[in-house]
C-alpha atoms as a PDB file:
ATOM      1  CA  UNK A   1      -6.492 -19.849 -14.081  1.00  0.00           C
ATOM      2  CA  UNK A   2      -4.903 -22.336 -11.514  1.00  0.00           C
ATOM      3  CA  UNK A   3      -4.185 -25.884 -12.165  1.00  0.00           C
ATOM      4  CA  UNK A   4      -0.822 -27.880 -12.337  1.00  0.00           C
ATOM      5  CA  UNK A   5      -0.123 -25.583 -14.781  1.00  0.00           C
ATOM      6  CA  UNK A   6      -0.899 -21.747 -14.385  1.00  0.00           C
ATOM      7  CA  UNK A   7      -2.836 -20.101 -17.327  1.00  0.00           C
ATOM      8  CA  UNK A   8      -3.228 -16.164 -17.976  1.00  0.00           C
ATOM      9  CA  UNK A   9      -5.186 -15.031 -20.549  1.00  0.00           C
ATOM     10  CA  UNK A  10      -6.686 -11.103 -21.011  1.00  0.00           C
ATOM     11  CA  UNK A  11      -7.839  -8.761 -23.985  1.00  0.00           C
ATOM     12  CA  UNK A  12      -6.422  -5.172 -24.065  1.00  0.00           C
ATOM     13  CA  UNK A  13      -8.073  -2.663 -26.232  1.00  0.00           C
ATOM     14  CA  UNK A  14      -6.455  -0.903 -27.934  1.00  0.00           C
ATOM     15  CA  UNK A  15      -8.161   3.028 -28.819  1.00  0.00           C
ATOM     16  CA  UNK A  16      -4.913   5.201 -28.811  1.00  0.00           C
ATOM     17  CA  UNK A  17      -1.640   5.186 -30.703  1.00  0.00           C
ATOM     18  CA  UNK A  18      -0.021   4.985 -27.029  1.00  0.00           C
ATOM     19  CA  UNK A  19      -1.557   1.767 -26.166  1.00  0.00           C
ATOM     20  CA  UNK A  20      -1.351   0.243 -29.976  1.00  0.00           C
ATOM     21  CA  UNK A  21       2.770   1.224 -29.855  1.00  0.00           C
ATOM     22  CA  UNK A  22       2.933  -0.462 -26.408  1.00  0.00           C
ATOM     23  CA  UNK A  23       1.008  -3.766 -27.275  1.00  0.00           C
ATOM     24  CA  UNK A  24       3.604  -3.947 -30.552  1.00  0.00           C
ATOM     25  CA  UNK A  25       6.544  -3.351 -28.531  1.00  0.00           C
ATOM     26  CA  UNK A  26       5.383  -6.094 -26.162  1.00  0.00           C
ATOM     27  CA  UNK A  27       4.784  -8.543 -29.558  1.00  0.00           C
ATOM     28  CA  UNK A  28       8.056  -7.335 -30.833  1.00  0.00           C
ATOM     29  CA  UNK A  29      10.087  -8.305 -27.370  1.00  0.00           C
ATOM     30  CA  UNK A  30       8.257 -11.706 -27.162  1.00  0.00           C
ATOM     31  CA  UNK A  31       9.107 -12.686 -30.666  1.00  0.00           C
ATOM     32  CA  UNK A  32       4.974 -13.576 -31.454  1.00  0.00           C
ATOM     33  CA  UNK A  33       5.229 -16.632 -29.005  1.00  0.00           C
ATOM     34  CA  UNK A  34       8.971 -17.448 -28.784  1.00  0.00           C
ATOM     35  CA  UNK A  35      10.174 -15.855 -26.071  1.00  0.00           C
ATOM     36  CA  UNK A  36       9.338 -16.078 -22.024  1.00  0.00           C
ATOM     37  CA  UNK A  37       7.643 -13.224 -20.540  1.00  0.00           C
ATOM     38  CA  UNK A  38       7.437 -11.715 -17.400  1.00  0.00           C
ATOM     39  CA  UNK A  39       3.995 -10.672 -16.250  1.00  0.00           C
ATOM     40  CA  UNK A  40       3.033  -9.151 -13.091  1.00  0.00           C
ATOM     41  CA  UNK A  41      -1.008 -10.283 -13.110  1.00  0.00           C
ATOM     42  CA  UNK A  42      -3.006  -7.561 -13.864  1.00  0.00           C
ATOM     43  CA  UNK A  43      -5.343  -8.037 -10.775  1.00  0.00           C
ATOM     44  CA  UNK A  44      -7.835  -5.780  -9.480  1.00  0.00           C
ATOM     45  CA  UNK A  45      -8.863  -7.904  -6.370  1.00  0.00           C
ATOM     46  CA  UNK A  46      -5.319  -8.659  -5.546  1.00  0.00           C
ATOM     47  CA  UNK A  47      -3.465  -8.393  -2.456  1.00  0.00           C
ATOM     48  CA  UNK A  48      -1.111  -5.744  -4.575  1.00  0.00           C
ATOM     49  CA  UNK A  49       0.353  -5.037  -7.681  1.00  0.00           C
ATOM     50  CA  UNK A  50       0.006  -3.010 -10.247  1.00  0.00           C
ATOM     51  CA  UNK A  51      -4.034  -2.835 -10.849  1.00  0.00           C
ATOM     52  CA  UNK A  52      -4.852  -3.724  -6.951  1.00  0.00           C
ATOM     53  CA  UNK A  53      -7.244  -2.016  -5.303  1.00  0.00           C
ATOM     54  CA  UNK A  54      -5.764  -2.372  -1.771  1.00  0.00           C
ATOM     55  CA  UNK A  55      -2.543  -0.619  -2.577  1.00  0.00           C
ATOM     56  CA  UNK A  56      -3.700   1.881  -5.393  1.00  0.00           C
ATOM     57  CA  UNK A  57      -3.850   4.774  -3.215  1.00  0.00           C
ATOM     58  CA  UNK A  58       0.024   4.226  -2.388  1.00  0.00           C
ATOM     59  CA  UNK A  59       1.136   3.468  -5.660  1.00  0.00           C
ATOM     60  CA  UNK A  60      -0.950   6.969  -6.997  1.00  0.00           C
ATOM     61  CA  UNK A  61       0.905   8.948  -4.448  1.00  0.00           C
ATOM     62  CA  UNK A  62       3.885   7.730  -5.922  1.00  0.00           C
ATOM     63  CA  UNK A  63       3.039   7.496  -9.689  1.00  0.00           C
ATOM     64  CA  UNK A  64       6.499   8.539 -10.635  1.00  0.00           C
ATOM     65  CA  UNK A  65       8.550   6.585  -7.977  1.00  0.00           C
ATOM     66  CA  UNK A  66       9.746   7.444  -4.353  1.00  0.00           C
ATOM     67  CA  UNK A  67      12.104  10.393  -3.901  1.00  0.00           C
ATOM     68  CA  UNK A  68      15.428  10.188  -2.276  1.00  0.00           C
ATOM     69  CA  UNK A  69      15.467  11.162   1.525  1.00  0.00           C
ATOM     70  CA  UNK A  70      15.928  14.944   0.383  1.00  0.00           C
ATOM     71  CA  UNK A  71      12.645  14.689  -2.381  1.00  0.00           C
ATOM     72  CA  UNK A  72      14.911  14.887  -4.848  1.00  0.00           C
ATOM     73  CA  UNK A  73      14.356  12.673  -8.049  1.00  0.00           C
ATOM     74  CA  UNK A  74      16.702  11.248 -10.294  1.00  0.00           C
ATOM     75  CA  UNK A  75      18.163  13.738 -12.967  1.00  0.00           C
ATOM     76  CA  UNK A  76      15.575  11.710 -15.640  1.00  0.00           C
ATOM     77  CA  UNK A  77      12.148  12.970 -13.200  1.00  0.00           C
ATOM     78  CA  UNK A  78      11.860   9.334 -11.375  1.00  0.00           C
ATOM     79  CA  UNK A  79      12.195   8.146  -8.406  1.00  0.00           C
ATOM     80  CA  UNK A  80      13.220   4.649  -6.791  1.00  0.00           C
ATOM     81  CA  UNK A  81      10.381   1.915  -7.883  1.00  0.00           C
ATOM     82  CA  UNK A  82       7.587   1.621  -5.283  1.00  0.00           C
ATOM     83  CA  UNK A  83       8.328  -1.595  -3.427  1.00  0.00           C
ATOM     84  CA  UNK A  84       5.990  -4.710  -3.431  1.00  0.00           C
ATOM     85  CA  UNK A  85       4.498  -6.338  -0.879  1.00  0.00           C
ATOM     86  CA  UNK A  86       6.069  -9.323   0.303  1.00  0.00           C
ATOM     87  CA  UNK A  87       6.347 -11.946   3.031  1.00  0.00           C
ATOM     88  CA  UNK A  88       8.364 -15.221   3.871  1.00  0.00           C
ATOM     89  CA  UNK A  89       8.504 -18.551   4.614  1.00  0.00           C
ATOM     90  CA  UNK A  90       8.367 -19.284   8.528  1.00  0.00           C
ATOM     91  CA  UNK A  91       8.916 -22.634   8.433  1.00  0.00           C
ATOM     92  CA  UNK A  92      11.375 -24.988   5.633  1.00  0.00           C
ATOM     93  CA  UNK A  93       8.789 -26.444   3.297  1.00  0.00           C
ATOM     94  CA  UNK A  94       9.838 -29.367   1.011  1.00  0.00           C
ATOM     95  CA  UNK A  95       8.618 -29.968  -3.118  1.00  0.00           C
ATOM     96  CA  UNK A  96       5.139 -31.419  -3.467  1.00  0.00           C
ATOM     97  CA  UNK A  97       3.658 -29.623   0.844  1.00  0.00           C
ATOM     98  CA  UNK A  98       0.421 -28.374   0.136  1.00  0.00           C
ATOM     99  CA  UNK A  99       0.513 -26.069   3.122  1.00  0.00           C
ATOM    100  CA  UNK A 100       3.223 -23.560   4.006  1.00  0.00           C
ATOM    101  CA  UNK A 101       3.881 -21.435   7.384  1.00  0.00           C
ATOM    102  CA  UNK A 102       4.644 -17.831   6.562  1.00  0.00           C
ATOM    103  CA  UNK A 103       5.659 -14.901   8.284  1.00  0.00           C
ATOM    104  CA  UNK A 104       3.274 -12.730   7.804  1.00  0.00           C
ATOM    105  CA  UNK A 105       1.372 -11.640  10.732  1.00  0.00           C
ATOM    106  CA  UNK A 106      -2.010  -9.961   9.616  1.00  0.00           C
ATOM    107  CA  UNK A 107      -3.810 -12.403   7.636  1.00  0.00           C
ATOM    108  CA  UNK A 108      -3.270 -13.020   3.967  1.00  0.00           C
ATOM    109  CA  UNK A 109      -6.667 -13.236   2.399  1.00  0.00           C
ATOM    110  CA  UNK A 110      -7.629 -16.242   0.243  1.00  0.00           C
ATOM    111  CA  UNK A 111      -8.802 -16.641  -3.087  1.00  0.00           C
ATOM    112  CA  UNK A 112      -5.476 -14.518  -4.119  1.00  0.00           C
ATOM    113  CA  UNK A 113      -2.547 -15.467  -6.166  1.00  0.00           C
ATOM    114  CA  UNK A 114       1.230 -15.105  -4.869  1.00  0.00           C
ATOM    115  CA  UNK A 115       4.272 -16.126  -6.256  1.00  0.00           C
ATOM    116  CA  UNK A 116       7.083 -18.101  -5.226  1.00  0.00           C
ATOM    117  CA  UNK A 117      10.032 -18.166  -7.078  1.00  0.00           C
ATOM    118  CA  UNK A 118       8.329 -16.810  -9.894  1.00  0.00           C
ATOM    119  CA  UNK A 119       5.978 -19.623 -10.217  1.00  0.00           C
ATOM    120  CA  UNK A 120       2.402 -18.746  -9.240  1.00  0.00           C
ATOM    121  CA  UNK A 121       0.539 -20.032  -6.538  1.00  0.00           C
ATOM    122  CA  UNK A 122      -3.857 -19.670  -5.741  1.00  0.00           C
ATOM    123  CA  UNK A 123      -3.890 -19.153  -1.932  1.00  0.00           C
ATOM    124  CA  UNK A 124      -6.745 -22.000  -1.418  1.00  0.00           C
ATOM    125  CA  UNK A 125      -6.993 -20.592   2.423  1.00  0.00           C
ATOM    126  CA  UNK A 126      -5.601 -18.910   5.263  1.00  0.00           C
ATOM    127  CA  UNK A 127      -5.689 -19.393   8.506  1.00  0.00           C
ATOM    128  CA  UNK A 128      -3.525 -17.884  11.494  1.00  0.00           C
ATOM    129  CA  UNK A 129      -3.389 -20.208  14.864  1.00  0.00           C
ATOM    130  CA  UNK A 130      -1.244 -19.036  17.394  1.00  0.00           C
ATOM    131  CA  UNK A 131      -0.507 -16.167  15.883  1.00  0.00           C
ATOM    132  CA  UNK A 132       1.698 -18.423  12.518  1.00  0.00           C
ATOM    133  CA  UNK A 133      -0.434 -17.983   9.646  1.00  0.00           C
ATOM    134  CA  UNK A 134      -0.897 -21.152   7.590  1.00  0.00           C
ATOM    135  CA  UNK A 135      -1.488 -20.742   3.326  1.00  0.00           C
ATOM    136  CA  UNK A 136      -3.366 -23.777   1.333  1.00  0.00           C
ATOM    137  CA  UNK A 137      -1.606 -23.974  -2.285  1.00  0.00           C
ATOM    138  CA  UNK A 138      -2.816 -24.519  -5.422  1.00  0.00           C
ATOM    139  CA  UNK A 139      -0.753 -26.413  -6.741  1.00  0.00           C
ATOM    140  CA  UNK A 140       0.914 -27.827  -4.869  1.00  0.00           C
ATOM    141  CA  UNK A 141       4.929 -26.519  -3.665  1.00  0.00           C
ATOM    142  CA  UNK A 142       6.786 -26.841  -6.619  1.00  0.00           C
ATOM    143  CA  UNK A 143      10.621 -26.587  -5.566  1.00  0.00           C
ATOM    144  CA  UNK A 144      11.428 -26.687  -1.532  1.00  0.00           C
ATOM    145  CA  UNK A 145      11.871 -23.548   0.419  1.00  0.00           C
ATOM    146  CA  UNK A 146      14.416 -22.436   2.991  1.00  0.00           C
ATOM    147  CA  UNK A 147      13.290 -20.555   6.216  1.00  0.00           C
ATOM    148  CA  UNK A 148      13.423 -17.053   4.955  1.00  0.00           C
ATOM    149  CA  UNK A 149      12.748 -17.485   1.625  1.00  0.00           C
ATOM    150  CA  UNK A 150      10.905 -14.611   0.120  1.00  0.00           C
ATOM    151  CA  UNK A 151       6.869 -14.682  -1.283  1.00  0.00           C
ATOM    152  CA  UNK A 152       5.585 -12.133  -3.824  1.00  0.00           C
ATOM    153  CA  UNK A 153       1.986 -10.900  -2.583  1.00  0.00           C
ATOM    154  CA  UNK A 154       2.269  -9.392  -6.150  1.00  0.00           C
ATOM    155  CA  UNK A 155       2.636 -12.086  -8.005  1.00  0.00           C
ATOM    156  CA  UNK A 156       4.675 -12.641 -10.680  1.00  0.00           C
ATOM    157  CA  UNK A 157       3.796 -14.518 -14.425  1.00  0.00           C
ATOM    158  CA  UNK A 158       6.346 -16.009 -16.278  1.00  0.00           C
ATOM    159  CA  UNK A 159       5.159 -18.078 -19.127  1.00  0.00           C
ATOM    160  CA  UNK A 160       4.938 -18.362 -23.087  1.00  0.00           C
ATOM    161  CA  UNK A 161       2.321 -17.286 -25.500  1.00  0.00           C
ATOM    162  CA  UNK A 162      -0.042 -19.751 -26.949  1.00  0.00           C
ATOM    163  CA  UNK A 163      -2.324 -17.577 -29.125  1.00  0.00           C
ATOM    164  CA  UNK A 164      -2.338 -18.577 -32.652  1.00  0.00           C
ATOM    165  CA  UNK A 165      -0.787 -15.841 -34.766  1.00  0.00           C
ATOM    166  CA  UNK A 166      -0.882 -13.231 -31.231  1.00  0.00           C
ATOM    167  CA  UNK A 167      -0.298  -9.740 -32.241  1.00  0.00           C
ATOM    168  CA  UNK A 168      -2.036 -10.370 -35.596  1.00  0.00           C
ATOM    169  CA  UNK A 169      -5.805  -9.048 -34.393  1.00  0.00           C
ATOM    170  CA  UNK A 170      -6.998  -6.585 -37.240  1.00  0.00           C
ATOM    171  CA  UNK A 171      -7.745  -2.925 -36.065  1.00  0.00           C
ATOM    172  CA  UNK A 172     -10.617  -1.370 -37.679  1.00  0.00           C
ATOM    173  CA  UNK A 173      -9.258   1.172 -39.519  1.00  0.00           C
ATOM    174  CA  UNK A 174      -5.929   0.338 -38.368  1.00  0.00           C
ATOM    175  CA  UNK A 175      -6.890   2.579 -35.347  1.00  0.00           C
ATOM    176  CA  UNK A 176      -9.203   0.244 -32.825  1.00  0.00           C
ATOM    177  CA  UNK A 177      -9.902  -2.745 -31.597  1.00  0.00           C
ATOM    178  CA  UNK A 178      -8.789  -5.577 -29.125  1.00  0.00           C
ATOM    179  CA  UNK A 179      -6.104  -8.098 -28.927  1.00  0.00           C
ATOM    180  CA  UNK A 180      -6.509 -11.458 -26.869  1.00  0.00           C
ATOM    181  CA  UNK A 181      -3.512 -13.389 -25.392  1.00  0.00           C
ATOM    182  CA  UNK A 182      -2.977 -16.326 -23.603  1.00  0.00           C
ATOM    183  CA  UNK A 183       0.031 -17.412 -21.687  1.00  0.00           C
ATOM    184  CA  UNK A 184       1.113 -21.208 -19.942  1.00  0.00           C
ATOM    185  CA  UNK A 185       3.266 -20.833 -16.840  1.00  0.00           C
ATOM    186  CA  UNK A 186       6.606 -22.250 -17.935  1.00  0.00           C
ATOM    187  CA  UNK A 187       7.168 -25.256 -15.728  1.00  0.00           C
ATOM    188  CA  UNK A 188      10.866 -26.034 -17.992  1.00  0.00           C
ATOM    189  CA  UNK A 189      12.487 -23.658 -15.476  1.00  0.00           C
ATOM    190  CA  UNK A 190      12.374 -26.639 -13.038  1.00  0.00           C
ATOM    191  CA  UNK A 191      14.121 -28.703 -14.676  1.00  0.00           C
ATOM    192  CA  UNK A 192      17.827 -28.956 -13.694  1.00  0.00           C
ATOM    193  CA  UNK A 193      21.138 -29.071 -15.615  1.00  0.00           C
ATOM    194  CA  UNK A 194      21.835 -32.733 -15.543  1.00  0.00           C
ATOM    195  CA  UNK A 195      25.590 -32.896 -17.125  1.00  0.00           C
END
């Protein structure tokens, strides 16, 4: 959810001991809702990542990583982590611009998220004149940006948990059911040392 503040919020449910070991591991790692986590959104209609439609073929031909040069994997069966796709800024942008100039030459769709920095961004629109594509943020530019600064087109969450109690859903018969989280962007990461 945009706003000054992002919001994330989803239900996984939970129907094998796989899934119920992996959702613990991820309560256990994020201390119930003491500790920052790091979220790539889970986002089917997304320009990529890992649930997007538009790269899931590419990612499925390379479920366990891309080989070295020779096809070789590493000695543990994986291979090098299938890279994200990414663009930059074309222009310096400054805190608080609204609109950013990117380098990106085939047009970045809107109604999808990016991230800058790790802080997320809604792409509000797009629009390419002259062949320099133009994004609409919401919100607006949080820190400035250098000319080659880089922009996640799989965006990246990091926030804190705000369920009460989260990890604490009952399973029917300890075996099934669903948990629900939600997560607020943390904005304290913009604050700067002051001594």
């Amino acid at each position: 959810m945009s706003g000054a503040q992002f919001r994330l919020s989803f239900r996984v449910a939970v129907f094998n001991e796989q899934i119920a070991r992996t959702m613990r591991g991820f309560f256990f790692n994020m201390e119930a809702d003491t500790t920052l986590v790091r979220v790539r959104l889970p986002e089917v209609y997304g320009i990529d990542g890992p649930y997007a439609a538009a790269t899931r073929s590419y990612r499925m031909a390379n479920a366990l990583g891309i080989p070295f040069a020779t096809d070789a994997m590493y000695a543990t069966g994986v291979g090098h982590a299938v890279p994200t796709l990414e663009t930059s800024f074309r222009d310096p942008a400054a805190l608080n611009d609204r609109e950013i100039y990117v380098t990106e030459s085939t047009e970045i769709p809107g109604g999808c998220a990016l991230s800058i920095d790790e802080f997320c961004y809604g792409i509000a629109g797009s629009w390419i004149e002259g062949g320099v594509q133009r994004l609409r943020l919401s919100p607006v530019l949080r820190k400035p940006a250098a000319v080659g600064d880089m922009i996640s087109l799989a965006p990246v969450f990091v926030g804190v948990c705000v369920s009460d109690s989260p990890g604490f859903d009952a399973l029917s018969h300890g075996r099934y059911g669903e948990h629900s989280l939600e997560f607020v962007e943390d904005l304290t990461r913009l604050v700067e040392d002051v001594d």
